[in-house]
Protein backbone atom coordinates (compact mmCIF):
# COMPACT_ATOMS: atom_id res chain seq x y z
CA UNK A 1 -40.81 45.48 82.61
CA UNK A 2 -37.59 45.01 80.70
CA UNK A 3 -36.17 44.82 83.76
CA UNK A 4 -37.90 42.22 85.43
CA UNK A 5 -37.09 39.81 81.97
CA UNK A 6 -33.81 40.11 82.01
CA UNK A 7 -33.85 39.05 86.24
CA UNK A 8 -35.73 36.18 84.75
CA UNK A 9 -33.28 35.30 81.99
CA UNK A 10 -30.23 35.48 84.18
CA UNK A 11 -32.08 33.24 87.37
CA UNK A 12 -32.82 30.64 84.92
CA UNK A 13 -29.18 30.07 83.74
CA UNK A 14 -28.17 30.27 87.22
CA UNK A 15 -30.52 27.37 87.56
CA UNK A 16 -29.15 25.24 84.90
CA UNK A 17 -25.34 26.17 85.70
CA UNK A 18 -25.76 23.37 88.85
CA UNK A 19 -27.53 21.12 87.41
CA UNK A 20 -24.88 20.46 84.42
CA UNK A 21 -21.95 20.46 86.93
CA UNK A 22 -23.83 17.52 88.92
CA UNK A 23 -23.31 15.28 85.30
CA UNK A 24 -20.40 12.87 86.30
CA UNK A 25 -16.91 14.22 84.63
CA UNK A 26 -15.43 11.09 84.90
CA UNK A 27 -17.50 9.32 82.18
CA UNK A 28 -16.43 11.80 79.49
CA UNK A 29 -12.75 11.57 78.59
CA UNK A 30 -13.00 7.40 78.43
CA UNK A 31 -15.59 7.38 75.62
CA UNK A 32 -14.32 9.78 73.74
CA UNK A 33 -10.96 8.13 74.03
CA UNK A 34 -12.50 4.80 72.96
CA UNK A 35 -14.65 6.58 69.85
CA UNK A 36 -10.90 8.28 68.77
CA UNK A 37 -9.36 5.41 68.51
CA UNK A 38 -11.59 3.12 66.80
CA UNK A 39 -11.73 5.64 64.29
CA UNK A 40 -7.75 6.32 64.00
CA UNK A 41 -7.39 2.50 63.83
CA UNK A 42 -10.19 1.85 61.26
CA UNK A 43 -8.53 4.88 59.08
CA UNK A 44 -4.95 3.02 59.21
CA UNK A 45 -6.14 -0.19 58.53
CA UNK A 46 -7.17 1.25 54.88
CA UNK A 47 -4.35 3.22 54.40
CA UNK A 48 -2.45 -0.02 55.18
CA UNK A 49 -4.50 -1.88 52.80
CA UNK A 50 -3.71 0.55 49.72
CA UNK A 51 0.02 0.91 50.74
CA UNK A 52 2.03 0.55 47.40
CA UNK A 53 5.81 0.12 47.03
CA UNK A 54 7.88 2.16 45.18
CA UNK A 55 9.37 0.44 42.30
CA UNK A 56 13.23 -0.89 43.29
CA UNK A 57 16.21 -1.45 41.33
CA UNK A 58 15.46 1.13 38.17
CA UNK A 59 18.04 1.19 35.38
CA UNK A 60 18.14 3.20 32.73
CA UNK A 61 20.58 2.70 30.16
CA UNK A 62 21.81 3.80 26.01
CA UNK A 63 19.98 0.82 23.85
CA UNK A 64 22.22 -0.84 22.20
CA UNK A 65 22.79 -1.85 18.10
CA UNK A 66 20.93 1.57 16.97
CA UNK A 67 21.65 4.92 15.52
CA UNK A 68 20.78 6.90 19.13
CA UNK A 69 17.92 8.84 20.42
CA UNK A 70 16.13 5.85 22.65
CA UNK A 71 16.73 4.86 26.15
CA UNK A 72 15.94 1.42 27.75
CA UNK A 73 14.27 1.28 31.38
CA UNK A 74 14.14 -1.79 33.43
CA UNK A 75 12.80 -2.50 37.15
CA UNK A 76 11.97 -4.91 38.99
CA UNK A 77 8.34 -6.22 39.36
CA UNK A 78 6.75 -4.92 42.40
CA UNK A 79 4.70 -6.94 45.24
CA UNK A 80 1.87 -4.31 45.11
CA UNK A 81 1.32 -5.23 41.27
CA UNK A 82 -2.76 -6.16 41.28
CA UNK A 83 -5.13 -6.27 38.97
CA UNK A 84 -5.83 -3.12 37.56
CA UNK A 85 -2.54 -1.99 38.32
CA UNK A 86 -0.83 0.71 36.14
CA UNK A 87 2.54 1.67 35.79
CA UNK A 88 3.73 5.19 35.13
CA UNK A 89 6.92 6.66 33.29
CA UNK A 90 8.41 10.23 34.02
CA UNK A 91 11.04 11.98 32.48
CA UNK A 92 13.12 14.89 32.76
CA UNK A 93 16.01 16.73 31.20
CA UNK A 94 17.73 18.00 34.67
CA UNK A 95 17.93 15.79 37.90
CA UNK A 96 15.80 18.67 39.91
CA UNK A 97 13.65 19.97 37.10
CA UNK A 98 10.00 19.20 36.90
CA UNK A 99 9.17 15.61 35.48
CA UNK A 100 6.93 14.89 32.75
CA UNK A 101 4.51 12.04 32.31
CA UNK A 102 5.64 9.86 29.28
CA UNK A 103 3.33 6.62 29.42
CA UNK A 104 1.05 4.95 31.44
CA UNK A 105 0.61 0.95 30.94
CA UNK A 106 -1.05 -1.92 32.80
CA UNK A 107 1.43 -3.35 35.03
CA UNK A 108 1.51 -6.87 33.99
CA UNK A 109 2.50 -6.18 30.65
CA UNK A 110 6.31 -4.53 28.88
CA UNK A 111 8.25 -7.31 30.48
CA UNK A 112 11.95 -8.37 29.35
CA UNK A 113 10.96 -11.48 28.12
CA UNK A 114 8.67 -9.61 25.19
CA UNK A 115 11.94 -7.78 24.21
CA UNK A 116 12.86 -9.24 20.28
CA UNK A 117 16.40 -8.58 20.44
CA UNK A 118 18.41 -11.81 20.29
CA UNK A 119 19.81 -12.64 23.07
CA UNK A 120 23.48 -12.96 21.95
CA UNK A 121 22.59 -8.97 22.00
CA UNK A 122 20.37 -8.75 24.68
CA UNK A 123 21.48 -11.11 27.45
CA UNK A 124 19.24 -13.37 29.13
CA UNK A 125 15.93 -12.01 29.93
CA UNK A 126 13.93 -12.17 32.75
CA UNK A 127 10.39 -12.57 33.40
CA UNK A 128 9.97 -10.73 36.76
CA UNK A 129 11.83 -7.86 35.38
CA UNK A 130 9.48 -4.85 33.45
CA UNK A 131 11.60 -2.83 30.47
CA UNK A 132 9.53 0.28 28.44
CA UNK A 133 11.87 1.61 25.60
CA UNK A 134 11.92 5.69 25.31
CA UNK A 135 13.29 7.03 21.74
CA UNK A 136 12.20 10.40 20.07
CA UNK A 137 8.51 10.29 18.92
CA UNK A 138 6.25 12.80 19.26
CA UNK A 139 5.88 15.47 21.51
CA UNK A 140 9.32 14.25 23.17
CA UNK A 141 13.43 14.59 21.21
CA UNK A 142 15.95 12.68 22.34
CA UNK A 143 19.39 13.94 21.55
CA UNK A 144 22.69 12.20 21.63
CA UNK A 145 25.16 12.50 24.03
CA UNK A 146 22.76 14.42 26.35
CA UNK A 147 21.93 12.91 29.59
CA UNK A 148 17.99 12.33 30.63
CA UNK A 149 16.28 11.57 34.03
CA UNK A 150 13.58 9.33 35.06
CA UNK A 151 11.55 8.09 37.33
CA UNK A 152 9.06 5.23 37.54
CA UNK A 153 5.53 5.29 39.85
CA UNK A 154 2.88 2.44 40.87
CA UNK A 155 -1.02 3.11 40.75
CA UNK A 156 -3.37 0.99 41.67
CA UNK A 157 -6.89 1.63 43.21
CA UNK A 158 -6.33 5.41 42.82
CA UNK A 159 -3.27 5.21 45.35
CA UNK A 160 -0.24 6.62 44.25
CA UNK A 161 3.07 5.24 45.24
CA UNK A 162 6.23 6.60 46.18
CA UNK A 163 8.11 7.53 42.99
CA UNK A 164 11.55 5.33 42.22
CA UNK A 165 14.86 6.85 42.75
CA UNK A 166 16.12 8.49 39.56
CA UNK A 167 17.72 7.18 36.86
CA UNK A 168 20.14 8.46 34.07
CA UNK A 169 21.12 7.54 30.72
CA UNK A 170 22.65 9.40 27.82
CA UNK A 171 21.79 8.00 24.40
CA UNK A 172 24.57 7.38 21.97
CA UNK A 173 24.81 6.10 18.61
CA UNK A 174 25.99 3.04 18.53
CA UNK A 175 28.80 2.14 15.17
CA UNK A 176 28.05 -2.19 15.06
CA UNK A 177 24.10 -3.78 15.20
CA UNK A 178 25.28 -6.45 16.81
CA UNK A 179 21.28 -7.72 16.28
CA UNK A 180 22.74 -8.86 12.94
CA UNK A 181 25.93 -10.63 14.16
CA UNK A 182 24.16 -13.77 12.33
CA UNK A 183 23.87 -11.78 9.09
CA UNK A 184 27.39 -11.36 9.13
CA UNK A 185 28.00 -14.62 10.24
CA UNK A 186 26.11 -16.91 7.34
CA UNK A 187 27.01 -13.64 4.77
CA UNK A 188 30.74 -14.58 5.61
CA UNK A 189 29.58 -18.43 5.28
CA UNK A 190 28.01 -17.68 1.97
CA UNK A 191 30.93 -15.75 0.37
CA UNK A 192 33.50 -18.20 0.87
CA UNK A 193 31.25 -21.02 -0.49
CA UNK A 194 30.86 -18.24 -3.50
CA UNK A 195 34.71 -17.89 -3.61
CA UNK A 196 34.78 -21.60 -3.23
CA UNK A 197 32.45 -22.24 -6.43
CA UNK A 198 33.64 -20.17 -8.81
CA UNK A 199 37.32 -21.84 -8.42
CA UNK A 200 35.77 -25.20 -9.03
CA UNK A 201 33.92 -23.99 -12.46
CA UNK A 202 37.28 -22.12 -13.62
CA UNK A 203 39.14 -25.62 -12.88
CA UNK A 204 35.93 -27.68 -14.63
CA UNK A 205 33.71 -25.54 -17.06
CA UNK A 206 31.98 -28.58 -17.82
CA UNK A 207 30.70 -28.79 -14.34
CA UNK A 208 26.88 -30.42 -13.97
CA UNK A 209 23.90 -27.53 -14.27
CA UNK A 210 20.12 -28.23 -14.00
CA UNK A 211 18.58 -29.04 -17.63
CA UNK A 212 16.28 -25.79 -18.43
CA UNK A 213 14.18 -26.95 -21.38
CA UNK A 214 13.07 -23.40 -22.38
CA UNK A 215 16.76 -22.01 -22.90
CA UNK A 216 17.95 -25.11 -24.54
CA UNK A 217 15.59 -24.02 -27.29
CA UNK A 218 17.22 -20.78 -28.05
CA UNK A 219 19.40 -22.06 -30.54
CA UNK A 220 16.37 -24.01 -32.27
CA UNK A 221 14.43 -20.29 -32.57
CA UNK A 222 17.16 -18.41 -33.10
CA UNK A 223 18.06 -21.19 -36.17
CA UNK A 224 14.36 -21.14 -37.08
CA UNK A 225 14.10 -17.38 -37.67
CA UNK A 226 17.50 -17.63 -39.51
CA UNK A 227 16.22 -20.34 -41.98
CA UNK A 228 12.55 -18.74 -42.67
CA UNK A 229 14.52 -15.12 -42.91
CA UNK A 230 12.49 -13.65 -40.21
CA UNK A 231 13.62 -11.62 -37.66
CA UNK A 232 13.87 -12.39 -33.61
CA UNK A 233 12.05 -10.28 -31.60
CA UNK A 234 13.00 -9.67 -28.10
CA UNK A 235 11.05 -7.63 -25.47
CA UNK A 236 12.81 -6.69 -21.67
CA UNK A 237 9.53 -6.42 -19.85
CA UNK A 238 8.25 -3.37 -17.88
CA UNK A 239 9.67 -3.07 -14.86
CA UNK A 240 8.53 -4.07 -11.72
CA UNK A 241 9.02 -0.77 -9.80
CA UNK A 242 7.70 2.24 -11.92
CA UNK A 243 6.12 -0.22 -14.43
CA UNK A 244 8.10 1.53 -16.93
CA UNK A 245 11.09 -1.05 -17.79
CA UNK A 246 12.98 0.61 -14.38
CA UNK A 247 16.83 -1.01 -14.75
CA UNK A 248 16.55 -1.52 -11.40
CA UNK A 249 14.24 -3.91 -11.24
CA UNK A 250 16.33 -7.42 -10.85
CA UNK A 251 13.78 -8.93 -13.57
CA UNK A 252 14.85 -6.51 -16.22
CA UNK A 253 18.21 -6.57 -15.17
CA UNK A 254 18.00 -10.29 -15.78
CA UNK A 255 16.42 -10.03 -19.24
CA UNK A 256 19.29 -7.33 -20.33
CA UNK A 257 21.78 -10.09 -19.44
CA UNK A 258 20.23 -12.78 -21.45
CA UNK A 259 19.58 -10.63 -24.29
CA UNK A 260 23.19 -10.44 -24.29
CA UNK A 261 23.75 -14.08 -25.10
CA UNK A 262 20.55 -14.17 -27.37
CA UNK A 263 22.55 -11.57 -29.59
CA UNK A 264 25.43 -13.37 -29.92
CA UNK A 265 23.49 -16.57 -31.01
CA UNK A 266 21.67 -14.04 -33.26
CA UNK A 267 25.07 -12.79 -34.76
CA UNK A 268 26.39 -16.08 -35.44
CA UNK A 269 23.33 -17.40 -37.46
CA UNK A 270 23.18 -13.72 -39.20
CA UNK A 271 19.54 -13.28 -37.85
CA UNK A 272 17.87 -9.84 -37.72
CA UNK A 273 17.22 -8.61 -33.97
CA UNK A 274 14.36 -6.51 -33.17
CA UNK A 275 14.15 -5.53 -29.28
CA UNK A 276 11.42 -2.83 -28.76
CA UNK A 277 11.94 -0.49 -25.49
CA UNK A 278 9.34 1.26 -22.68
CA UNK A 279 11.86 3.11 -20.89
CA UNK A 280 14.83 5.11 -22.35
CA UNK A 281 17.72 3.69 -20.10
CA UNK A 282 17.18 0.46 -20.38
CA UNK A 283 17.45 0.74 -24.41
CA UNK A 284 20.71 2.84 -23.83
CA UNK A 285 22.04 -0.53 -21.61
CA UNK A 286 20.61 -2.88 -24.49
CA UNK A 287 22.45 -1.11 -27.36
CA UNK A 288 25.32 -1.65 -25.43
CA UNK A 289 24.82 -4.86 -24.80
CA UNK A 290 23.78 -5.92 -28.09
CA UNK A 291 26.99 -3.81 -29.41
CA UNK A 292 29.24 -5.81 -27.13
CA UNK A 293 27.82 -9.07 -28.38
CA UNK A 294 28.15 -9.00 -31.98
CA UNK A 295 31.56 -7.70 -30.97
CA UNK A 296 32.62 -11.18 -29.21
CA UNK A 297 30.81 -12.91 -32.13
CA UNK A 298 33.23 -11.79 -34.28
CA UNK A 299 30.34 -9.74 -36.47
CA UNK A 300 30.39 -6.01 -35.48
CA UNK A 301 30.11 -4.95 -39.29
CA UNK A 302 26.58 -7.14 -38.75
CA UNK A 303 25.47 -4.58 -35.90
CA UNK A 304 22.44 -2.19 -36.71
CA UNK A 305 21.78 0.77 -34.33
CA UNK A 306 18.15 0.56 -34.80
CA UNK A 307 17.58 -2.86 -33.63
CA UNK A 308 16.90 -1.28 -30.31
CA UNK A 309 14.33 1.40 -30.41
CA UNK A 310 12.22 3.06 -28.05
CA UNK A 311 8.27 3.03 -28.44
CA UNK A 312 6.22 4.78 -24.94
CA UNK A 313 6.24 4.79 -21.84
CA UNK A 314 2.08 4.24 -21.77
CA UNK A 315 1.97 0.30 -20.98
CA UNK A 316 -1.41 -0.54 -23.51
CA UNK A 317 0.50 1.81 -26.55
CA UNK A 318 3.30 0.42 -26.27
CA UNK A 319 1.65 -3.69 -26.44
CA UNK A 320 -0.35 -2.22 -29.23
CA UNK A 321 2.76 -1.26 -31.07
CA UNK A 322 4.33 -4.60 -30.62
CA UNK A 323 1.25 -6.51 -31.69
CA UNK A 324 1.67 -4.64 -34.57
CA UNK A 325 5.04 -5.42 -35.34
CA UNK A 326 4.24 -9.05 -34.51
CA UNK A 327 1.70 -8.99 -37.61
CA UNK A 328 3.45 -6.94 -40.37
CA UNK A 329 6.78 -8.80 -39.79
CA UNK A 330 5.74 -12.12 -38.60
CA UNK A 331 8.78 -12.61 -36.18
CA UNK A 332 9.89 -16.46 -35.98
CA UNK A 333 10.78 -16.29 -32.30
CA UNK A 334 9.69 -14.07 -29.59
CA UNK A 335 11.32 -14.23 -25.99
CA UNK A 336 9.86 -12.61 -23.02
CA UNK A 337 11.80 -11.80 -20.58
CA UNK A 338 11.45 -9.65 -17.30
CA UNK A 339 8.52 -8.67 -15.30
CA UNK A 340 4.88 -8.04 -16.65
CA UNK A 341 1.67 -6.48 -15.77
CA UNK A 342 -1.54 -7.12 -17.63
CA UNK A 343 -0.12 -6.77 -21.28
CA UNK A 344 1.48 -10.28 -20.88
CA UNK A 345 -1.31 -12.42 -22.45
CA UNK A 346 -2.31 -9.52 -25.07
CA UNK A 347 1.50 -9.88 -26.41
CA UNK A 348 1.37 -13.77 -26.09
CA UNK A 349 -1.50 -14.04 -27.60
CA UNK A 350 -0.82 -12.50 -30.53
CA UNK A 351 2.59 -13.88 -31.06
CA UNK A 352 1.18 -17.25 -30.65
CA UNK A 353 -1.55 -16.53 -33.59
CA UNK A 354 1.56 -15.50 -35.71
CA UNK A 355 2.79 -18.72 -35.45
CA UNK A 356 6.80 -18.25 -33.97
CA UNK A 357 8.37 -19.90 -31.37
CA UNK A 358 7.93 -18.53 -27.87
CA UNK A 359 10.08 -18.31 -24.96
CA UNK A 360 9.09 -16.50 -21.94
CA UNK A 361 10.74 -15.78 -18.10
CA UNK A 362 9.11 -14.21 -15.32
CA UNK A 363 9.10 -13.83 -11.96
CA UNK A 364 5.72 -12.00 -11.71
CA UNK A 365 3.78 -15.02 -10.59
CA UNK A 366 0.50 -13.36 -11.36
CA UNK A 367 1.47 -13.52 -15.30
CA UNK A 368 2.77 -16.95 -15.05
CA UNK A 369 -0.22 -18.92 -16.35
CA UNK A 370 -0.97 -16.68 -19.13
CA UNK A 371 2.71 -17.60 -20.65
CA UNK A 372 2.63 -21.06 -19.64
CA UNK A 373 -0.85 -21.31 -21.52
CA UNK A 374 0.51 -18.63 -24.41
CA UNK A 375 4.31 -20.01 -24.91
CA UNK A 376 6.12 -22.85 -25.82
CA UNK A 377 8.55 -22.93 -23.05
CA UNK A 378 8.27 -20.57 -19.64
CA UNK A 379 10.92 -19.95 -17.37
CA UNK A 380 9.54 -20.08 -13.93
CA UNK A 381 10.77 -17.77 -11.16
CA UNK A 382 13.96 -17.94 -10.34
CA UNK A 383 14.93 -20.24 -13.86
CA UNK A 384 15.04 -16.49 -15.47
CA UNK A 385 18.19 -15.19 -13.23
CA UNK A 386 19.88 -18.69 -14.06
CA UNK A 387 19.37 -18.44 -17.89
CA UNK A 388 22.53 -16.29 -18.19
CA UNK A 389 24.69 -18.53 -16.41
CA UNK A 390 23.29 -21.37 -17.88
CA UNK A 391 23.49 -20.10 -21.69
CA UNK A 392 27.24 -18.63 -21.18
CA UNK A 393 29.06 -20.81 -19.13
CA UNK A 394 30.64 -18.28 -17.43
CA UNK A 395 32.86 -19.57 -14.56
CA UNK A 396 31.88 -16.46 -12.01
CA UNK A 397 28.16 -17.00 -13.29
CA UNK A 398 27.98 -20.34 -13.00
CA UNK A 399 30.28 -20.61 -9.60
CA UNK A 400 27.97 -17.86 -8.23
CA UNK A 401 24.64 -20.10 -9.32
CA UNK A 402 26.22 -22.94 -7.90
CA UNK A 403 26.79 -21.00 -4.37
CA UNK A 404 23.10 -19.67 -4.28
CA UNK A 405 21.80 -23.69 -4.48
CA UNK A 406 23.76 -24.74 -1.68
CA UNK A 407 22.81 -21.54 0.62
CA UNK A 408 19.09 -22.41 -0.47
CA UNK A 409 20.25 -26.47 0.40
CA UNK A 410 21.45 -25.02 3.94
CA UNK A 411 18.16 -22.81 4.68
CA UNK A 412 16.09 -25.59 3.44
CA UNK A 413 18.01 -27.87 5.86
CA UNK A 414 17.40 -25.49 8.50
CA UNK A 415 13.86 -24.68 8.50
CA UNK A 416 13.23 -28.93 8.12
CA UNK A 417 15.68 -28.99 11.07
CA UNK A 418 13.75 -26.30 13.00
CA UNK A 419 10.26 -27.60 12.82
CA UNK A 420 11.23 -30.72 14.19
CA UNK A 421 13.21 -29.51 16.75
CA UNK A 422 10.61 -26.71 17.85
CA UNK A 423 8.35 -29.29 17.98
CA UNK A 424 10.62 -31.25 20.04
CA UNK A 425 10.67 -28.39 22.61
CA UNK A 426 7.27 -28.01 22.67
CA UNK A 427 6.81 -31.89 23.54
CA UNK A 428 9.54 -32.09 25.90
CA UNK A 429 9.97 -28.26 27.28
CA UNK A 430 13.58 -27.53 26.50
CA UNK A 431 13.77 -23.93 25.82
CA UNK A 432 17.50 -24.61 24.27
CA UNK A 433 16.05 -25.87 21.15
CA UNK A 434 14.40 -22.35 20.79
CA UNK A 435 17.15 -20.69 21.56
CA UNK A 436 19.43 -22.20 19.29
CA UNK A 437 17.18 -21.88 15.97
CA UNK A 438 17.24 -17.98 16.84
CA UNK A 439 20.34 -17.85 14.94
CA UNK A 440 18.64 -18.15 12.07
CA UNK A 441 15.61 -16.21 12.94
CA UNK A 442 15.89 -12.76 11.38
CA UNK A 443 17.95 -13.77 8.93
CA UNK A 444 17.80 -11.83 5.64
């Protein structure tokens, strides 16, 4: 029986064997020739479509005017840029070690022109030109003097292109910012005119200076205390930086130097002086100060240590202590001078209840109205750094003031010159006018 099936089986194949050699061979090889290359030729197309180029003309180079550790990179912008496009930074340490991936941005941004170095630094800039900036952040260190590798790669539409040919840079610290060439410049400007003034006021001490109502009344409240036989009470401020009377601060550096000439006005009219201190070191500067004063007044036996005394550092004890004073000794003048938080209109307050002449100089805008409200006369800003010039007369003071309003006349000029050219360039589109002005861009 198993016999006879397996006959069977192997007669039927035999049967089929002649039938499939009668299908025409000829047909075969043409339509699967056809079907090959349609499909080759639709798979090329797309591959053709998505072809990106490899970023040309890479350049990596030591960025200038800074102190090392950062490398520039600049390339040209590539035909197969598209929306959506990203570009892709690589770096490396050796030429053939393994490259890491430092950034990834779109690619129609980091482009020379967005670059704010001046361009008497820079160069001219181009806007078909990319630049990305590499400098020690991180997870990556940049040392000087060593040489670093890199490499720059276009993605767009999950294609990845070729990478660029390699670039290398060593970064080095650079000795001259020439970013600030126009610092220099207009510093160098500046000094001579400096130079320049305080000649002229050594050759005319009588030369012209701004009328500052408030100082002109020293001598009336310095005579006023003299003739009631009060005493003058004189307070430096509290700082601006630690709020603690810091002698750094140019307000209370400004109210030790006026103090100065208030002492010798003091010394002459044989006034008591009371100045009242928040911070240690700045009553060490005032004794010597005060000291020196009576000294050039002719009346050092009139000096008394204690005139300068220190109180607290705590900002509310120390304006309770000094409204105190103000109403047990009824002071006939009280100057203010320096920079103030919130005790300003506590201490004006009170002095003005007492009844003595006021005087005070700030350049802490935010206390400005209390004193102009509280005082009789208020210097305003930057009238409190010209008081000392203006009250001694001092050639280098006065030649120094007289510098500082011309380089304010110049900048003035400048910005009023700059507007309306700016908005000359804007009108017209000449990009010289901008170009020009950035001279005095960053200046500071």
């Amino acid at each position: 029986m198993g016999e006879t099936r397996r006959q069977g089986l192997i007669e039927k194949k035999l049967s089929v064997a002649p039938f499939r050699l009668r299908f025409p061979d000829s047909l075969i090889p043409p339509f699967r020739r056809s079907v090959l290359y349609a499909l080759l030729l639709l798979f090329l197309s797309r591959q053709l479509s998505f072809a990106l180029d490899a970023p040309q003309q890479v350049e990596a180079f030591d960025m200038p005017s800074d102190s090392g550790e950062s490398i520039g990179l600049r390339w040209a912008r590539s035909p197969s840029e598209n929306e959506g496009a990203s570009y892709r930074v690589f770096f490396s340490d050796r030429p053939d070690g393994e490259f890491t991936q430092l950034a990834e941005f779109p690619a129609n941004t980091h482009y020379e022109t967005e670059v704010a170095a001046p361009w008497w630094a820079w160069g001219r800039k181009h806007q078909d030109r990319h630049f990305f900036q590499v400098k020690s952040a991180g997870n990556i260190r940049l040392s000087n003097n060593t040489p670093y590798f890199f490499k720059i790669a276009l993605v767009a539409h999950g294609q990845h292109s070729s990478d660029s040919p390699i670039a290398t840079a060593t970064p080095r610290a650079n000795l001259f910012n020439w970013t600030k060439l126009n610092n220099l410049a207009l510093m160098l400007i500046f000094g001579a005119a400096v130079i320049s003034s305080i000649r002229r006021a050594r050759a005319n001490p009588h030369i012209f200076l701004r009328r500052i109502p408030g100082l002109d009344a020293v001598e009336e409240a310095v005579g006023r205390a003299t003739e009631m036989g009060r005493p003058v009470l004189y307070l430096t401020g509290s700082g601006e930086l630690s709020g603690g009377g810091d002698p750094s601060s140019l307000a209370t550096i400004a109210a030790t130097v006026i103090l100065g000439e208030v002492a010798k006005r003091v010394a002459w009219y044989g006034a008591d002086l009371k100045v009242p201190h928040r911070a240690p070191i700045v009553m060490a500067i005032c004794q010597e100060m005060v000291r020196e004063s009576y000294l050039a007044a002719g009346r050092p036996d009139a000096y008394k240590e204690d005139s300068n005394f220190f109180i607290t550092r705590d900002q509310f004890a120390y304006t309770a202590a000094v409204d105190g004073i103000m109403l047990r000794e009824q002071p006939a003048a009280n100057f203010f001078m320096g920079y103030y938080y919130a005790e300003s209109l506590l201490l004006a307050e009170t002095g003005a209840a007492t009844g003595a002449i006021q005087i005070a100089g700030t350049d802490a805008e935010h206390q400005l109205p209390f004193f102009v409200t509280a005082c009789d006369y208020t210097l305003i800003g930057e009238e409190l750094y010209a008081a000392s010039a203006y009250l001694s007369r001092e050639p280098a003071l006065v030649g120094t003031l007289r510098a500082q309003d011309m380089g304010k006349a110049v900048l003035l000029g400048a910005m009023m010159l700059g507007a309306l050219l700016l908005t000359v360039s804007e009108i017209m589109g000449v990009p010289a006018f901008r170009t020009l002005l950035q001279f005095f861009n960053d200046f500071k």
